[in-house]
Protein backbone atom coordinates (compact mmCIF):
# COMPACT_ATOMS: atom_id res chain seq x y z
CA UNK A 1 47.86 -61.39 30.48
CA UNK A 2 47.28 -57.71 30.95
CA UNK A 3 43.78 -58.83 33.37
CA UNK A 4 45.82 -61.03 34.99
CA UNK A 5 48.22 -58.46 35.87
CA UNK A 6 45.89 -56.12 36.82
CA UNK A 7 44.04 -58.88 38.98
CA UNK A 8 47.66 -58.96 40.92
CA UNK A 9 48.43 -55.65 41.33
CA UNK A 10 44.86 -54.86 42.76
CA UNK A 11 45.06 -58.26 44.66
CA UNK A 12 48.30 -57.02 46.21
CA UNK A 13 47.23 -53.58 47.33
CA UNK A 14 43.73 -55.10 48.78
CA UNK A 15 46.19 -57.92 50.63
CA UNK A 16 48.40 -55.30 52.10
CA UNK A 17 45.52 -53.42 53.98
CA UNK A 18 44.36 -57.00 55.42
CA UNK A 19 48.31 -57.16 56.15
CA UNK A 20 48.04 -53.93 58.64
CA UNK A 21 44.94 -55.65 60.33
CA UNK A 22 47.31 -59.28 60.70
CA UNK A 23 50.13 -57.79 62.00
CA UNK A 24 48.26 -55.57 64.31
CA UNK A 25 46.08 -58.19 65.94
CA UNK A 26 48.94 -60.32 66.47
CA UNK A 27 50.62 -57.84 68.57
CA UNK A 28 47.42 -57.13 70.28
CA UNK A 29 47.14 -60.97 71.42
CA UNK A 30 43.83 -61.55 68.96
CA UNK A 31 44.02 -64.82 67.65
CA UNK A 32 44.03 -65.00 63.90
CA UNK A 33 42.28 -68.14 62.80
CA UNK A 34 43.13 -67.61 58.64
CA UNK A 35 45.54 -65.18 56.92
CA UNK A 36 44.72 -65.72 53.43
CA UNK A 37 46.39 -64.83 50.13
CA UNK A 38 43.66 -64.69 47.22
CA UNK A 39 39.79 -65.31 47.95
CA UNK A 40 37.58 -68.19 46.61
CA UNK A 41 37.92 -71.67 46.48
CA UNK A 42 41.28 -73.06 49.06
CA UNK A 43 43.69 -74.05 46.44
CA UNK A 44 46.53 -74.99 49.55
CA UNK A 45 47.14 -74.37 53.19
CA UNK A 46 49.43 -74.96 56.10
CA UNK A 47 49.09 -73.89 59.81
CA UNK A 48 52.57 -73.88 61.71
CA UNK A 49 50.73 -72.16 64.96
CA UNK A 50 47.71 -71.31 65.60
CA UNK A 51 47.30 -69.48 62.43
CA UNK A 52 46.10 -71.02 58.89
CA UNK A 53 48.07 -69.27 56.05
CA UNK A 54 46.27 -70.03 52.68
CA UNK A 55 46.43 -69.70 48.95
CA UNK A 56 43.04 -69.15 47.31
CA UNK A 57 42.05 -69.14 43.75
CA UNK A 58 41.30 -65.46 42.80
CA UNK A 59 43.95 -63.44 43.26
CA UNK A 60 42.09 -60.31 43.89
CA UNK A 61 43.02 -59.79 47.84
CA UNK A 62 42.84 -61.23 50.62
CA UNK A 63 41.34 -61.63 54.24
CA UNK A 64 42.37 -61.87 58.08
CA UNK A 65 39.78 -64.11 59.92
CA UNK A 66 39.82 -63.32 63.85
CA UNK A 67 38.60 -65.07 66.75
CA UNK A 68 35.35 -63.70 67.41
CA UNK A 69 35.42 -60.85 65.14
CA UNK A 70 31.90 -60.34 64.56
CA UNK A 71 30.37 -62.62 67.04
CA UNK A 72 28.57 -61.69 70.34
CA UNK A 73 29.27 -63.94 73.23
CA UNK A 74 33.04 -64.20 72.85
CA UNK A 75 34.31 -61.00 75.17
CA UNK A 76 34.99 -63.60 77.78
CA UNK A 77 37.22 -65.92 75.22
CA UNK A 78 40.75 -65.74 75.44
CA UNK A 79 42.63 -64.12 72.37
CA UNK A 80 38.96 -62.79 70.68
CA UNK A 81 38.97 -59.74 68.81
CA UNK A 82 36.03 -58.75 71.63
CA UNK A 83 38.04 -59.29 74.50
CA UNK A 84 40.13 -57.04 73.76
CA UNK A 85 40.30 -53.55 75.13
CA UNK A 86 38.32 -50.89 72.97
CA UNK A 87 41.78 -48.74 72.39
CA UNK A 88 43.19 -52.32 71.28
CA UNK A 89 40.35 -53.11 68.77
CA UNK A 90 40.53 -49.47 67.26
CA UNK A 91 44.13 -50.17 66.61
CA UNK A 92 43.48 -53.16 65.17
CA UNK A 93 41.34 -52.28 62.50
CA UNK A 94 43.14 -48.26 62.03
CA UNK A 95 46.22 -50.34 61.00
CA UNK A 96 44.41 -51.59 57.53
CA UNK A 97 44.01 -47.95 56.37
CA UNK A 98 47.26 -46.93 57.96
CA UNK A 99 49.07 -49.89 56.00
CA UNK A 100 47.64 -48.43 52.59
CA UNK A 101 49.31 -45.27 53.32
CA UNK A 102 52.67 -46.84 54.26
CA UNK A 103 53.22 -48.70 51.20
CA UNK A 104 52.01 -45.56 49.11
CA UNK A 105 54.79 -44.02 50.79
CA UNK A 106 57.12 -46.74 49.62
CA UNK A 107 56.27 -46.83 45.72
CA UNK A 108 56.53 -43.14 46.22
CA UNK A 109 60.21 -43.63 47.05
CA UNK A 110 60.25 -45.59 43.74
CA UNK A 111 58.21 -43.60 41.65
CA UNK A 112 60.43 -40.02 42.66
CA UNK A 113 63.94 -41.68 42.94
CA UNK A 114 63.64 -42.67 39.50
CA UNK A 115 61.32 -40.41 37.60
CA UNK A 116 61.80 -37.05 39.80
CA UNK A 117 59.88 -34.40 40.96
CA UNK A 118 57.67 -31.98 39.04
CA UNK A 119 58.83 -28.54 40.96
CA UNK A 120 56.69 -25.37 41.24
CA UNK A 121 59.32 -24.04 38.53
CA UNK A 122 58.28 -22.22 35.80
CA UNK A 123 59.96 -22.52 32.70
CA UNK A 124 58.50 -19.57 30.69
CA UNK A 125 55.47 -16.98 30.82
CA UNK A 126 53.17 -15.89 27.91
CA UNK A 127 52.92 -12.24 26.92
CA UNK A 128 49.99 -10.34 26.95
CA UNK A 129 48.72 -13.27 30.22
CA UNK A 130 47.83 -12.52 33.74
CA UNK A 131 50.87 -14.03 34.67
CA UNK A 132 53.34 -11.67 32.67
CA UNK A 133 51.29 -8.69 33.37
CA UNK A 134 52.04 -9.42 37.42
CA UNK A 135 55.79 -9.17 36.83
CA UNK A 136 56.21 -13.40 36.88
CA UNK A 137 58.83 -14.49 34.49
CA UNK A 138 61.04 -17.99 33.27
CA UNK A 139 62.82 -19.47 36.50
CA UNK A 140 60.38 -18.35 39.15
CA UNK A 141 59.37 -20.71 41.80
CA UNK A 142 55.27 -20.75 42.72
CA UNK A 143 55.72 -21.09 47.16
CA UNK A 144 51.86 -20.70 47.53
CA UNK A 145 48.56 -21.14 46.16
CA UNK A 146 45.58 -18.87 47.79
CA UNK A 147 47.66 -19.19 50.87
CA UNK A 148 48.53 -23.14 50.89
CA UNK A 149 52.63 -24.32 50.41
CA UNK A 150 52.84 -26.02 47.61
CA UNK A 151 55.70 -28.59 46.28
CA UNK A 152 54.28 -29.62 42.82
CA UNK A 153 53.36 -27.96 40.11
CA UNK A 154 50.09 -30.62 39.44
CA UNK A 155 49.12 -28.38 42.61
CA UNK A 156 48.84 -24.82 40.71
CA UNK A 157 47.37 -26.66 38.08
CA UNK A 158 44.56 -28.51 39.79
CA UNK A 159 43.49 -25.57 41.73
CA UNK A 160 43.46 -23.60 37.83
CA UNK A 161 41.18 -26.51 36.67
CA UNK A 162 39.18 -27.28 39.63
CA UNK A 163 38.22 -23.12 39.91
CA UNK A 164 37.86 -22.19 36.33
CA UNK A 165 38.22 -18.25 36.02
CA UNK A 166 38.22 -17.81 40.18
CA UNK A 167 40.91 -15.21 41.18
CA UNK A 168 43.83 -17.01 42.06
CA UNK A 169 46.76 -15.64 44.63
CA UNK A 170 50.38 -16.88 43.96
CA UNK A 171 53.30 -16.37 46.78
CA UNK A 172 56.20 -16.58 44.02
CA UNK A 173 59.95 -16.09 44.96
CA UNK A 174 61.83 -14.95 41.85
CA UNK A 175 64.86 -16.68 40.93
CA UNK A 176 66.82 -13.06 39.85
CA UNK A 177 66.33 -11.29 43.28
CA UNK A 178 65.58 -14.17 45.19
CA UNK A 179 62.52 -11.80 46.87
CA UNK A 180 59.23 -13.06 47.91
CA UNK A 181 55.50 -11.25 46.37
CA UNK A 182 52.16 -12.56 46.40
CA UNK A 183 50.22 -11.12 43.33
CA UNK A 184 46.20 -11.82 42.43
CA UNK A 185 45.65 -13.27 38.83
CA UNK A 186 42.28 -13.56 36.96
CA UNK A 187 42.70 -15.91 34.58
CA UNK A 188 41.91 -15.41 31.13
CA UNK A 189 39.59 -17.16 28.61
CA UNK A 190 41.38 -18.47 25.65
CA UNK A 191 38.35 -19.63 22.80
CA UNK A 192 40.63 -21.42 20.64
CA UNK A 193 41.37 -24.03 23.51
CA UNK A 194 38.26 -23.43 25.66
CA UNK A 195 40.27 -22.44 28.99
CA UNK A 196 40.93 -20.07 31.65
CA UNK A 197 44.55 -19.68 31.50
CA UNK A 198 47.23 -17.20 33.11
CA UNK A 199 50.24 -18.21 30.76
CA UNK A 200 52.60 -20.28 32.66
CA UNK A 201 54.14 -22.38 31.32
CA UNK A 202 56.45 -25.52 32.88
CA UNK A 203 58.38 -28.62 32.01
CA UNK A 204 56.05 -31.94 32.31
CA UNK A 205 59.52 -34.06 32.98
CA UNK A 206 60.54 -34.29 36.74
CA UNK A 207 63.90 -33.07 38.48
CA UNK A 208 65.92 -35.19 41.01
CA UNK A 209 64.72 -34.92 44.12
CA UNK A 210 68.29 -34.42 45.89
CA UNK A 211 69.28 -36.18 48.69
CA UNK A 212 67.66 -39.44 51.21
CA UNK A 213 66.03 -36.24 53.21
CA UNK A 214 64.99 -34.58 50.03
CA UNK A 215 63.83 -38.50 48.28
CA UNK A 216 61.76 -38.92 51.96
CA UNK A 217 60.19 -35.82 52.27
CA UNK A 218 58.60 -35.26 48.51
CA UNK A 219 57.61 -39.23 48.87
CA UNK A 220 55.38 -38.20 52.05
CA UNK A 221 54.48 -35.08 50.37
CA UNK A 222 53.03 -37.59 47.53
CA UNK A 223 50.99 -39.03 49.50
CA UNK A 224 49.94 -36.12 50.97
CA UNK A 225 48.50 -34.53 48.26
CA UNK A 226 46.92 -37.80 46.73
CA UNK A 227 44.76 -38.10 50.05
CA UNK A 228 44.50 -34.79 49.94
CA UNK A 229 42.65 -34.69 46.47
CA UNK A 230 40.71 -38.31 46.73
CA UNK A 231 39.18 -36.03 50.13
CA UNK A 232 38.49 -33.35 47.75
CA UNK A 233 36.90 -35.60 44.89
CA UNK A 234 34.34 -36.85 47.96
CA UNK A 235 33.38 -33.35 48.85
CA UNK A 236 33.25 -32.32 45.48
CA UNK A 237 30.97 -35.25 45.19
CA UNK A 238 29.02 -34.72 47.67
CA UNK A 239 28.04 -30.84 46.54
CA UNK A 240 27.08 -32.42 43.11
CA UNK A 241 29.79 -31.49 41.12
CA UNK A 242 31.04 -34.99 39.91
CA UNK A 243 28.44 -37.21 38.27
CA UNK A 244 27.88 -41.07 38.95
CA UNK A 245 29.59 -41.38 35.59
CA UNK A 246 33.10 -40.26 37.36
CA UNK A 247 33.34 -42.70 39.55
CA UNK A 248 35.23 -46.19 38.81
CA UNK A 249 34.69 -49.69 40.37
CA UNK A 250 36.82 -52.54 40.49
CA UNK A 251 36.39 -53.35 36.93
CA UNK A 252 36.87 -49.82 36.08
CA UNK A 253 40.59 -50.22 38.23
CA UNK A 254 41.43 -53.61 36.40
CA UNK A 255 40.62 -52.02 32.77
CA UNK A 256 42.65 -48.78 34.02
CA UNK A 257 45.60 -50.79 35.28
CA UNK A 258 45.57 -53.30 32.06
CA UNK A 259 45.60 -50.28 29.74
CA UNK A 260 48.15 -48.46 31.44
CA UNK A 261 50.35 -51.90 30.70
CA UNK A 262 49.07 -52.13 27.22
CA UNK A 263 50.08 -48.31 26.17
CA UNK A 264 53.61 -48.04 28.18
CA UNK A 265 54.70 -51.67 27.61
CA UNK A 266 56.38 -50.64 24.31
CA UNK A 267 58.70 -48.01 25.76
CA UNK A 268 60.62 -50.72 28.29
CA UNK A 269 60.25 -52.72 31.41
CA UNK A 270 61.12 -49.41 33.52
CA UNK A 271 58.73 -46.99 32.25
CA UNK A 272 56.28 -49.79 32.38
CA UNK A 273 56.82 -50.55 36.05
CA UNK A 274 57.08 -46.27 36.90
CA UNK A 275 53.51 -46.12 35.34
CA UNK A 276 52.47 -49.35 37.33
CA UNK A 277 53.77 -48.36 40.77
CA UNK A 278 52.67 -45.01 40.39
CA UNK A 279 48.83 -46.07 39.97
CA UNK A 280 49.31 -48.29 42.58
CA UNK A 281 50.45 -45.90 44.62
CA UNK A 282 47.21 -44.13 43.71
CA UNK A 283 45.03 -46.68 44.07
CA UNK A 284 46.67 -47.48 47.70
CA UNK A 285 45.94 -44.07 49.11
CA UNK A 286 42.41 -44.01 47.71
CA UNK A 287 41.65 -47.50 49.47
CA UNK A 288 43.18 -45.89 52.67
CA UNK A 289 41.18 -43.06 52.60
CA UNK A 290 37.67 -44.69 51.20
CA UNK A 291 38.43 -47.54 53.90
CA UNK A 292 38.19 -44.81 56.96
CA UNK A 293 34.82 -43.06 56.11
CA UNK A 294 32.41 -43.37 59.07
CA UNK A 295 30.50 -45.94 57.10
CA UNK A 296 29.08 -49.31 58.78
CA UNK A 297 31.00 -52.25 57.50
CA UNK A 298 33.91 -50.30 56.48
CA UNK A 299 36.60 -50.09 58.80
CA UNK A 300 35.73 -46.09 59.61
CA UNK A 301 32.22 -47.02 60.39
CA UNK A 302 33.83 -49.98 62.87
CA UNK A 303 36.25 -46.98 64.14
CA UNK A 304 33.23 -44.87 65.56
CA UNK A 305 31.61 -47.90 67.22
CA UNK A 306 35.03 -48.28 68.96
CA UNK A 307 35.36 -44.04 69.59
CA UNK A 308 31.70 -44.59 71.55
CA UNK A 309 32.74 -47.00 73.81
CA UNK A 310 36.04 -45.00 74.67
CA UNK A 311 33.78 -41.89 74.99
CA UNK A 312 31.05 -43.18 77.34
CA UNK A 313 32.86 -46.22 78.39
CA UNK A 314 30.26 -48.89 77.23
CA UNK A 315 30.25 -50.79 74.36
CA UNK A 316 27.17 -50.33 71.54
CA UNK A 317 25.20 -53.56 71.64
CA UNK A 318 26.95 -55.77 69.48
CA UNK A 319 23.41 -56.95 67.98
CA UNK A 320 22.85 -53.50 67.51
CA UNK A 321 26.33 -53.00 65.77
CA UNK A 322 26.18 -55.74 64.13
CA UNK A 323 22.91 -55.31 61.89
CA UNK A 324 24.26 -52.06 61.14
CA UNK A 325 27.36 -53.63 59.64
CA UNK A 326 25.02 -55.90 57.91
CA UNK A 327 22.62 -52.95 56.36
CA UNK A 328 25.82 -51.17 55.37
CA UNK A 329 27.37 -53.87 53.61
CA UNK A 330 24.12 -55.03 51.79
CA UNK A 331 24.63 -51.66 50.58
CA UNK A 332 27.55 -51.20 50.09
CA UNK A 333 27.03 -54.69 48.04
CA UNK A 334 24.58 -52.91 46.05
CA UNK A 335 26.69 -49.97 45.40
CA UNK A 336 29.44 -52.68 44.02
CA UNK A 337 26.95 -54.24 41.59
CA UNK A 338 26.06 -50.69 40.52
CA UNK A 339 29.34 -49.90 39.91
CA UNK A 340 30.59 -53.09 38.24
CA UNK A 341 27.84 -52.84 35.56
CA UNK A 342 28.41 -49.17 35.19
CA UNK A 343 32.16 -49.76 34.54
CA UNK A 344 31.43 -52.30 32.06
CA UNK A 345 28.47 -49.96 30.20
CA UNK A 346 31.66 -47.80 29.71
CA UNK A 347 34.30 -50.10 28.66
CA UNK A 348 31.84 -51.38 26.06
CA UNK A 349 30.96 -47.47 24.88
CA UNK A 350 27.17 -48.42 26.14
């Protein structure tokens, strides 16, 4: 039951982003020949327009089938995806991405108006720490880190992990005088925990957000900062300092999402569905972002094809385009199989 749930939830999230691309190309005028929920086998269908709306077996996604999507010839056929204006077609496939985005904004508003916000608030300071020896104390708020506004604390603390013993400069306003000082901390190896630390401390638990302004603005702040540091896990990537074994596949997502059922199922229904939606919300913004790289056969690498031809005002030759779609998602295929067996190697402690 816990796969099965996990199928969903991932189905859902992967059926939303094909939602952004339906609802986009229907106000575009490109004809959508199938919406489909689920992939595989047709379990039942009906077609009230011009449309096909259909239930599939697997319930892990989903697809939108245009007119002429990826076939050269059809720029002169009415209500094709190619005869469509090159603004119109990058809107058309942006809105996948952008969808992601939108609903991690919405189980943001779910996740924060019910479990609260972790604040920049510090609840205590060590003695003898970087931290106390700067004048910080209990009760101040942390505004800035090396420069950046910050509104959670996960911020502070993923810079301190992420930069282990790197100076470190804090804007804090203290909650006494109400004045504003930035200081410079070094942070200080502990041996009996193995850490850099600068002795803050701070409550794990959330506090309301406040008001609908207050609710709205930490929810886009959310999803701020969790695009913000899937961008930073690719460039940290890319320099070499994550290892193939860091990464996660769609098995890796399904075992993550079962687990995370399986471990907060005995503490009720609502804790269980706060842990759900936020890892949704997680996975959501990650497909948004991973969706927009300027790969071929993702939608980023279809966005640059469209940026050309608004550039220099001629279209790419769609043969041209089109094998590169097909080389990148032979790849990207490859990459998938990589991953799937990689995920599985780890599930079964291989």
């Amino acid at each position: 039951m816990r796969i099965v749930a996990a199928l969903i939830l991932f189905g859902f999230l992967v059926l939303f982003h094909e939602l952004g691309h339906f609802t986009a190309a229907r106000a575009c005028g490109v004809r959508v020949l199938e919406f489909s929920v689920g992939m595989g086998p047709k379990l039942f269908s009906f077609r009230p327009g011009e449309t096909v709306y259909s239930i599939r077996l697997l319930p892990i996604g989903g697809f939108c089938s245009m007119l002429g999507e990826d076939q050269e010839g059809t720029e002169a056929l009415e209500g094709s995806f190619q005869s469509k204006s090159a603004w119109q077609r990058f809107l058309v496939i942006l809105m996948g991405p952008l969808f992601n985005f939108l609903l991690a904004f919405f189980l943001a508003l779910f996740v924060i108006g019910n479990a609260g916000v972790d604040r920049p608030v510090l609840t205590g300071v060590e003695a003898g720490y970087p931290a106390s020896e700067a004048g910080i104390r209990a009760g101040d708020t942390i505004l800035r880190v090396n420069g950046k506004h910050i509104d959670f604390m996960r911020e502070l603390t993923e810079t301190l992990y992420t930069h282990p013993g790197e100076p470190v400069s804090l804007t804090v306003r203290h909650a006494a005088e109400g004045e504003t000082r930035t200081v410079l901390l070094t942070p200080r190896y502990e041996e009996s925990s193995g850490r850099y630390l600068v002795g803050i401390q701070y409550s794990s638990s959330g506090t309301p957000a406040g008001g609908a302004g207050a609710l709205v603005y930490y929810a886009a702040q959310e999803v701020r900062w969790t695009i913000e540091s899937t961008v930073s896990g690719l460039l940290m990537m890319l320099r070499g300092a994550l290892s193939p074994d860091d990464l996660t596949g769609p098995v890796g997502i399904v075992s993550i999402i079962g687990d995370t059922v399986q471990e907060t199922e005995q503490y009720g229904m609502l804790v269980l569905l706060l842990n759900l939606t936020d890892l949704a919300l997680l996975i959501s913004a990650n497909l948004g972002v991973m969706n927009l790289l300027p790969l071929p056969a993702l939608d980023g690498g279809r966005l640059v094809f469209c940026l050309i031809e608004i550039l220099f005002r001629r279209p790419v030759n769609r043969n041209v385009e089109g094998y590169i779609h097909f080389a990148g998602f032979v790849l990207l295929m490859v990459l998938m199989v990589f991953l799937v067996f990689h995920d599985i190697g780890r599930i079964a402690g291989v």
